[in-house]
PDB file of N, CA and C in Angstrom:
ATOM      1  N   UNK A   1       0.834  -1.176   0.000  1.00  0.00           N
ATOM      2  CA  UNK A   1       0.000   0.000   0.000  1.00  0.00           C
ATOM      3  C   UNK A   1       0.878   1.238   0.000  1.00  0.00           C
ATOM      4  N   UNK A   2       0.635   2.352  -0.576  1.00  0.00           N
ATOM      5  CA  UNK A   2       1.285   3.895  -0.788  1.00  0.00           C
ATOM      6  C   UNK A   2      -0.036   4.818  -0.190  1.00  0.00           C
ATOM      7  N   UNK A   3       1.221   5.849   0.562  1.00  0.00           N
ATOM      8  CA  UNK A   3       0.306   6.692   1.266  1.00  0.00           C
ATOM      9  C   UNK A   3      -0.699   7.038   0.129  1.00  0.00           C
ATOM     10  N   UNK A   4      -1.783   7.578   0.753  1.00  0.00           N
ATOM     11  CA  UNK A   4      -2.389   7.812   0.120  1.00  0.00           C
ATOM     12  C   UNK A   4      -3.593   7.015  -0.790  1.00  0.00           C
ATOM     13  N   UNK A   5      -2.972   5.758  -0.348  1.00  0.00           N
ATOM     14  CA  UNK A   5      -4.262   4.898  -1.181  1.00  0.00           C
ATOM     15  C   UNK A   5      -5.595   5.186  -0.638  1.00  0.00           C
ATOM     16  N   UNK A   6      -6.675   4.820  -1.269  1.00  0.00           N
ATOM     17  CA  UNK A   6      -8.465   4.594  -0.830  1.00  0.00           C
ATOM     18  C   UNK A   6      -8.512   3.317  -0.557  1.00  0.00           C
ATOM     19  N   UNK A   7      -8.715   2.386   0.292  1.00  0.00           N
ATOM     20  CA  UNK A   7      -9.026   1.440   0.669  1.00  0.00           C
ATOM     21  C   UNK A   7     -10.969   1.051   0.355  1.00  0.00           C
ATOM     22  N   UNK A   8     -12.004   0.507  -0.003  1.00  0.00           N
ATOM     23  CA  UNK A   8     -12.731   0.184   0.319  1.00  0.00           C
ATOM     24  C   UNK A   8     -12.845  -1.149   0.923  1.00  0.00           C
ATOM     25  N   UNK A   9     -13.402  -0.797   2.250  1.00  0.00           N
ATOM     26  CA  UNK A   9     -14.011  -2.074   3.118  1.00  0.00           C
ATOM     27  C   UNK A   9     -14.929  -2.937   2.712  1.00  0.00           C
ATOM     28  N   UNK A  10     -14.409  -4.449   3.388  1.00  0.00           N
ATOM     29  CA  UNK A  10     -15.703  -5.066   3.496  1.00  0.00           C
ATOM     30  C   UNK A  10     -16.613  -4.962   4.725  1.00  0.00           C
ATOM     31  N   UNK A  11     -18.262  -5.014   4.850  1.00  0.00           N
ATOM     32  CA  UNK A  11     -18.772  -4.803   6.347  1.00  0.00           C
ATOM     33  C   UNK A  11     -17.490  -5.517   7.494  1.00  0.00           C
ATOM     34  N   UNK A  12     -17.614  -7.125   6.616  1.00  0.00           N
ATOM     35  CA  UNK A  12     -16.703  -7.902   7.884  1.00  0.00           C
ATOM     36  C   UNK A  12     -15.572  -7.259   8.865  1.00  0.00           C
ATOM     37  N   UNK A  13     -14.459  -6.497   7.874  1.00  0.00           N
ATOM     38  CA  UNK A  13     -13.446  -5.499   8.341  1.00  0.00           C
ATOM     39  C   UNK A  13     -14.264  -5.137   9.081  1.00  0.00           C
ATOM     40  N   UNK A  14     -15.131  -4.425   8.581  1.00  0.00           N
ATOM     41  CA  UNK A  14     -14.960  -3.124   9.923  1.00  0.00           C
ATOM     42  C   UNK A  14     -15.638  -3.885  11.089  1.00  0.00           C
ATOM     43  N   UNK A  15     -16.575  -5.060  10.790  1.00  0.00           N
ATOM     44  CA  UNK A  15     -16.833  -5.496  12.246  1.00  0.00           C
ATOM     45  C   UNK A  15     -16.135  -6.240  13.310  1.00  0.00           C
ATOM     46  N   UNK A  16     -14.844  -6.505  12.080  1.00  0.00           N
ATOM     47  CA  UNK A  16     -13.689  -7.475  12.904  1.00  0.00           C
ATOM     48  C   UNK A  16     -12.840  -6.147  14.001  1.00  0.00           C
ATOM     49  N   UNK A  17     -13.003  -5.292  13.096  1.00  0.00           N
ATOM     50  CA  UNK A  17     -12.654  -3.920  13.968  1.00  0.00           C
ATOM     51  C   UNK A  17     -13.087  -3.540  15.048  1.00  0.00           C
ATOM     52  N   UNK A  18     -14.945  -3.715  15.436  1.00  0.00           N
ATOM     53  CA  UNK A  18     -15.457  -2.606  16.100  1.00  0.00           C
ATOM     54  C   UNK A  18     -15.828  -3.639  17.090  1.00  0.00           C
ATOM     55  N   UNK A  19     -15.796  -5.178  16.911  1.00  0.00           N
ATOM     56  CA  UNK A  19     -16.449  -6.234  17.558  1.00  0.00           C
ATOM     57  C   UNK A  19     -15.135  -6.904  18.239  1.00  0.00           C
ATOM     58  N   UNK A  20     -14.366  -7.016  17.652  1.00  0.00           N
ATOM     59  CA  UNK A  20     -12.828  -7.536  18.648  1.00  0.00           C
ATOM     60  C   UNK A  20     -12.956  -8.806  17.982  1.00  0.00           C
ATOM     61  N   UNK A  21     -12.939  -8.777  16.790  1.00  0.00           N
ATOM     62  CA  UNK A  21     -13.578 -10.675  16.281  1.00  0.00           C
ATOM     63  C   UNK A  21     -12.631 -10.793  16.107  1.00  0.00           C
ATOM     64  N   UNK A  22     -12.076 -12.158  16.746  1.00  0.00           N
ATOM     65  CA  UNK A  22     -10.347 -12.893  16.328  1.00  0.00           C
ATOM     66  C   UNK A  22     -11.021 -14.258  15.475  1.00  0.00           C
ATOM     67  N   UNK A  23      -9.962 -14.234  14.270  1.00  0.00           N
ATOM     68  CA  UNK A  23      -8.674 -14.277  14.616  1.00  0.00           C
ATOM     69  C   UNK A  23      -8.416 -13.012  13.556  1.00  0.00           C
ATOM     70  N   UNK A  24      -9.143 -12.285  12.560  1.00  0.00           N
ATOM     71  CA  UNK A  24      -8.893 -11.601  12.443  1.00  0.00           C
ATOM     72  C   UNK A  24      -8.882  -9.979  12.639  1.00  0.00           C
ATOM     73  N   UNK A  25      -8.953  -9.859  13.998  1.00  0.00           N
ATOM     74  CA  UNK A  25      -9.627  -8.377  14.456  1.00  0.00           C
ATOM     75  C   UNK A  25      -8.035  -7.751  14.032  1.00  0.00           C
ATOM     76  N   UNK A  26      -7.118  -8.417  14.443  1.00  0.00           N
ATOM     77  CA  UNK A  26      -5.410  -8.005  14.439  1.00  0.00           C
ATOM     78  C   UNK A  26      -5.359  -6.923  12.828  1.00  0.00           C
ATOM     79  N   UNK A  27      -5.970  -7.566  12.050  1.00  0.00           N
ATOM     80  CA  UNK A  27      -5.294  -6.968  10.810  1.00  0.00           C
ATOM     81  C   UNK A  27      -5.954  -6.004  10.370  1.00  0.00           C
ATOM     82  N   UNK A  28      -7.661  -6.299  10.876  1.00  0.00           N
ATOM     83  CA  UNK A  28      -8.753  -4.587  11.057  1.00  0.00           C
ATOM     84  C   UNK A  28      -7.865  -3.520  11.602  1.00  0.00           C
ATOM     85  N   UNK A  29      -7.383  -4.254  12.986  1.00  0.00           N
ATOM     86  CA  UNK A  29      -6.816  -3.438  13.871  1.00  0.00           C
ATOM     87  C   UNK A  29      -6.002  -2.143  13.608  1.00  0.00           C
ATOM     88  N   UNK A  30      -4.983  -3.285  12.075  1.00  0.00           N
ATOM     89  CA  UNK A  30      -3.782  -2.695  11.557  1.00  0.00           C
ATOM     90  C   UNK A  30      -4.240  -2.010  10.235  1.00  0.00           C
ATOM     91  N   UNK A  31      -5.367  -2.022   9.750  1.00  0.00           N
ATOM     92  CA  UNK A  31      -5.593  -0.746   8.746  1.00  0.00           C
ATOM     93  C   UNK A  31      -6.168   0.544   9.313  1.00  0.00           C
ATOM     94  N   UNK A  32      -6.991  -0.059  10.387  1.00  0.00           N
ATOM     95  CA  UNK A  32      -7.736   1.649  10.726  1.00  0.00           C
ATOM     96  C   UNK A  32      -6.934   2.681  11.683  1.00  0.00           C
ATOM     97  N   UNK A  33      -5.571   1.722  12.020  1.00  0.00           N
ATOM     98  CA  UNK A  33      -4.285   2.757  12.627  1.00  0.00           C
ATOM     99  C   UNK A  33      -3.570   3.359  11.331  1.00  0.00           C
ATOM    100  N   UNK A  34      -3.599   3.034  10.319  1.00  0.00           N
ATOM    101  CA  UNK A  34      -2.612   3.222   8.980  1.00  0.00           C
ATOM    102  C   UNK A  34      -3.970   4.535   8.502  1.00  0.00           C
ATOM    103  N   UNK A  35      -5.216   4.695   8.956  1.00  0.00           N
ATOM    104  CA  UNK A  35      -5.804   5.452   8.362  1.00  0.00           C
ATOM    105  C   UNK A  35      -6.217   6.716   9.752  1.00  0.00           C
ATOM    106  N   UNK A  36      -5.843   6.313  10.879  1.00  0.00           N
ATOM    107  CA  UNK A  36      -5.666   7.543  12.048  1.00  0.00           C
ATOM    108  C   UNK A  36      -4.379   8.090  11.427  1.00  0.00           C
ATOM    109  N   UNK A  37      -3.413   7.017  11.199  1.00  0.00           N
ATOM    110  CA  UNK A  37      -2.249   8.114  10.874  1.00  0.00           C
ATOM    111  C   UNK A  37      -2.107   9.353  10.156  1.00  0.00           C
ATOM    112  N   UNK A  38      -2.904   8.874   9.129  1.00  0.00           N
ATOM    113  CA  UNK A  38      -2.794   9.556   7.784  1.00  0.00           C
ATOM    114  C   UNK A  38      -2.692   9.067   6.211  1.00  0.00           C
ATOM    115  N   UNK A  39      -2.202   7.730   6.683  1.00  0.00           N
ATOM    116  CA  UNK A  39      -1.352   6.794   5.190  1.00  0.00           C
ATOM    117  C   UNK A  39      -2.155   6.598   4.369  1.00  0.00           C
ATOM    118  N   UNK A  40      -3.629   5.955   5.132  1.00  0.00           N
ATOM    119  CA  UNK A  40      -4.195   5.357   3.601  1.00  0.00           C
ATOM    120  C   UNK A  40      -5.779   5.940   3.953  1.00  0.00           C
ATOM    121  N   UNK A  41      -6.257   5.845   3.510  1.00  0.00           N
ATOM    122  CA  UNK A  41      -8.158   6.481   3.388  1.00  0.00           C
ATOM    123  C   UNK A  41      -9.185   4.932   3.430  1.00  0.00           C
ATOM    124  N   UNK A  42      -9.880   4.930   4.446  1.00  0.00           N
ATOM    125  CA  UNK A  42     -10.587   3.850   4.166  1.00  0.00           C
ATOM    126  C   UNK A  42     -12.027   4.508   4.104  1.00  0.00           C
ATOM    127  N   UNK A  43     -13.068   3.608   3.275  1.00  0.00           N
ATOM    128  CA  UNK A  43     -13.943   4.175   2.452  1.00  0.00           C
ATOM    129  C   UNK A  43     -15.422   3.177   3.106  1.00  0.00           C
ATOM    130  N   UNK A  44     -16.417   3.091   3.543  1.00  0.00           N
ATOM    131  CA  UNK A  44     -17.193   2.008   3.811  1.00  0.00           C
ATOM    132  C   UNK A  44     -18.564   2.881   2.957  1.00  0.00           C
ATOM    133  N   UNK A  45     -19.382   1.764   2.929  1.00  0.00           N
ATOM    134  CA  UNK A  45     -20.590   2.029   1.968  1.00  0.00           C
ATOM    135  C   UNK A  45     -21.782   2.214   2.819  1.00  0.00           C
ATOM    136  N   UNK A  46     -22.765   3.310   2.735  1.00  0.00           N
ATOM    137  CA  UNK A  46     -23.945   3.616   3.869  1.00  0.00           C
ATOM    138  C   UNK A  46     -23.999   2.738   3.857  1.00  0.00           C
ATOM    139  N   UNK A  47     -24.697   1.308   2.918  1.00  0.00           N
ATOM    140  CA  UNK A  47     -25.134   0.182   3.588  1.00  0.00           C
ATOM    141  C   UNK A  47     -24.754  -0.495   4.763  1.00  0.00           C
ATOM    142  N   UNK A  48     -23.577  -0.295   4.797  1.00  0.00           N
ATOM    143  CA  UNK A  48     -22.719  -0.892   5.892  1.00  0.00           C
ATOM    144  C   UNK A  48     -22.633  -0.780   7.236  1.00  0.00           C
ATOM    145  N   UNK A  49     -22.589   0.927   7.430  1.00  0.00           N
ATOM    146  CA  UNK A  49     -23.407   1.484   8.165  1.00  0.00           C
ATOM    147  C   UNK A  49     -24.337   0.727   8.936  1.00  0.00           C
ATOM    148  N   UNK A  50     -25.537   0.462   7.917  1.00  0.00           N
ATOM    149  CA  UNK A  50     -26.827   0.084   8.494  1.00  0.00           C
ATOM    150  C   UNK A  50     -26.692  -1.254   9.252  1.00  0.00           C
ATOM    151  N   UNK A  51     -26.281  -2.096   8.762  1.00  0.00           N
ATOM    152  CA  UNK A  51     -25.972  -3.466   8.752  1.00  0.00           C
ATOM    153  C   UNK A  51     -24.352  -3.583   9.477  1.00  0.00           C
ATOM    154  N   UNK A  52     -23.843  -2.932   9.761  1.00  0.00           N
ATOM    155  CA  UNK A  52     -23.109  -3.019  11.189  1.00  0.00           C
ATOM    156  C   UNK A  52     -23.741  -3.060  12.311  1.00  0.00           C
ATOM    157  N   UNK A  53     -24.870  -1.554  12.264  1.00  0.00           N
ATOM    158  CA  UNK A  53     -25.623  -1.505  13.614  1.00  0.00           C
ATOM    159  C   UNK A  53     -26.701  -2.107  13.710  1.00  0.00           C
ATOM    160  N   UNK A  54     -27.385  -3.378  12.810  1.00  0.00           N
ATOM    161  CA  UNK A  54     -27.773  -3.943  13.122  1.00  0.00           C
ATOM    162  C   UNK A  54     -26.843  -5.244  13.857  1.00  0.00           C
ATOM    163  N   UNK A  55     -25.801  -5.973  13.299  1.00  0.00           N
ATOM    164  CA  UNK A  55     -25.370  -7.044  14.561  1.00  0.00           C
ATOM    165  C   UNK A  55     -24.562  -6.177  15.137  1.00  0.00           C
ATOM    166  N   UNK A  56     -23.944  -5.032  15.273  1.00  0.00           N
ATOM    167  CA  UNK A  56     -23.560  -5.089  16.976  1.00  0.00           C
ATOM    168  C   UNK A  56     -24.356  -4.609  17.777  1.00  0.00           C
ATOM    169  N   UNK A  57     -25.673  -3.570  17.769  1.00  0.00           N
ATOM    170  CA  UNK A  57     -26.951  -3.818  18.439  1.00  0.00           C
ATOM    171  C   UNK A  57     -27.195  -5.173  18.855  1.00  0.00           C
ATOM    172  N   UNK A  58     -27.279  -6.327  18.496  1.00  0.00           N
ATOM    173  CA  UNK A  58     -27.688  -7.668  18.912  1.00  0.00           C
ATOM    174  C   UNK A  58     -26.110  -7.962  19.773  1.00  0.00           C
ATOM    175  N   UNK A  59     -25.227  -7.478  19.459  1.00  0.00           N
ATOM    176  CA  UNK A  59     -24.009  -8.331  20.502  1.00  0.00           C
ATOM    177  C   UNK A  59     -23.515  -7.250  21.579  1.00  0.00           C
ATOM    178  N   UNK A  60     -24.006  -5.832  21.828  1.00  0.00           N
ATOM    179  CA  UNK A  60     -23.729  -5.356  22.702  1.00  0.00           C
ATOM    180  C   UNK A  60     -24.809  -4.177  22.899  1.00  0.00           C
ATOM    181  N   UNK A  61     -25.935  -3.939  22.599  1.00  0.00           N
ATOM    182  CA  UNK A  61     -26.842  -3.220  22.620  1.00  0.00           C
ATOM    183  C   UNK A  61     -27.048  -1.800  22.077  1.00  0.00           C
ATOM    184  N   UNK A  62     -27.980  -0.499  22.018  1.00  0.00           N
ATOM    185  CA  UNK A  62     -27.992   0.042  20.958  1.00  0.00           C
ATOM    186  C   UNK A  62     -27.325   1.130  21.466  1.00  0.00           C
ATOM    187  N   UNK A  63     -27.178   1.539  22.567  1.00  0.00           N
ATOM    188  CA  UNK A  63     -26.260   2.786  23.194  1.00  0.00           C
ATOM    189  C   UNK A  63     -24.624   2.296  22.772  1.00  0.00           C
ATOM    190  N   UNK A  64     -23.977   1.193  23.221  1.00  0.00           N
ATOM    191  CA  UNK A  64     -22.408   0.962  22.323  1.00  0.00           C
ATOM    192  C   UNK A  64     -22.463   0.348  21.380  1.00  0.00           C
ATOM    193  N   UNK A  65     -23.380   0.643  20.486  1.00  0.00           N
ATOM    194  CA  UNK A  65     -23.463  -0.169  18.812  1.00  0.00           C
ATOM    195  C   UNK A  65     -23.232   1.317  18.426  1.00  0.00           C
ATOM    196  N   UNK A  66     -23.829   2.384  19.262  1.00  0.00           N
ATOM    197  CA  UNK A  66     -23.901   3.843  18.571  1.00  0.00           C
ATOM    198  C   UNK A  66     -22.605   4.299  19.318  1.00  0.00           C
ATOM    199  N   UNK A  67     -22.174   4.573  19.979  1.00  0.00           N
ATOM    200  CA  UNK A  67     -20.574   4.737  20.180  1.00  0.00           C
ATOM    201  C   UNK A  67     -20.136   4.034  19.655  1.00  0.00           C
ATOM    202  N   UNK A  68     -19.636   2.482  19.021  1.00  0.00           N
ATOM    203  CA  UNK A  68     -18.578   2.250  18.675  1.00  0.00           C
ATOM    204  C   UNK A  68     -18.778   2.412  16.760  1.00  0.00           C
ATOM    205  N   UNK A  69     -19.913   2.786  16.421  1.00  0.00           N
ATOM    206  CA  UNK A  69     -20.296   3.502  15.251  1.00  0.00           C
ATOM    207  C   UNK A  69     -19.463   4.895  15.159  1.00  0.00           C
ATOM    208  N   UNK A  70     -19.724   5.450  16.203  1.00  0.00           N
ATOM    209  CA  UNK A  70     -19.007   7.066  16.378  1.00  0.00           C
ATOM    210  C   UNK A  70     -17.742   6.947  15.821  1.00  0.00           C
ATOM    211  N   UNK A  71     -17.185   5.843  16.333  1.00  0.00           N
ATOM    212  CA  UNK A  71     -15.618   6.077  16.288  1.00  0.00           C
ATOM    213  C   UNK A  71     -15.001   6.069  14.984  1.00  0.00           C
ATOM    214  N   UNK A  72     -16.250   5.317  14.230  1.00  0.00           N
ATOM    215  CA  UNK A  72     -15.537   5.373  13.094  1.00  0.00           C
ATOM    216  C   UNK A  72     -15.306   6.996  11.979  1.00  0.00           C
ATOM    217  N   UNK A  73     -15.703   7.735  12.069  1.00  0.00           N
ATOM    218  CA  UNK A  73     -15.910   8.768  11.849  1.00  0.00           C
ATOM    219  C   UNK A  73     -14.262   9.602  12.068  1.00  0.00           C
TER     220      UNK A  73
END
């Protein structure tokens, strides 16, 4: 990857991200630090959105389904 790339996500990424899902949460982990930095741009689709906060609403309820939504921002 070169700074500067656009990444588009799959939902899974970002839920391996926002959900702690092993075995691959490690490598979510390691793009959405490469995109706090600055390096690369990651891109997710409204749908995704929607259909994130529907299962992590079901695995941690709708007040930290909507914070850990925030963060992505």
């Amino acid at each position: 990857m070169a700074v500067g790339d656009k990444i588009f996500l799959d939902t899974d990424v970002a839920l391996d991200h926002l959900a702690d899902r092993q075995p691959f949460a490690e490598y979510a982990h390691r793009l959405f630090a490469l995109a706090e930095k600055g390096e690369i741009t990651l891109c997710l689709s409204a749908l995704s959105l929607s259909n994130l906060y529907y299962i992590l609403r079901k695995l941690v309820g709708h007040g930290e389904a909507l914070a850990l939504l925030g963060k992505l921002k």
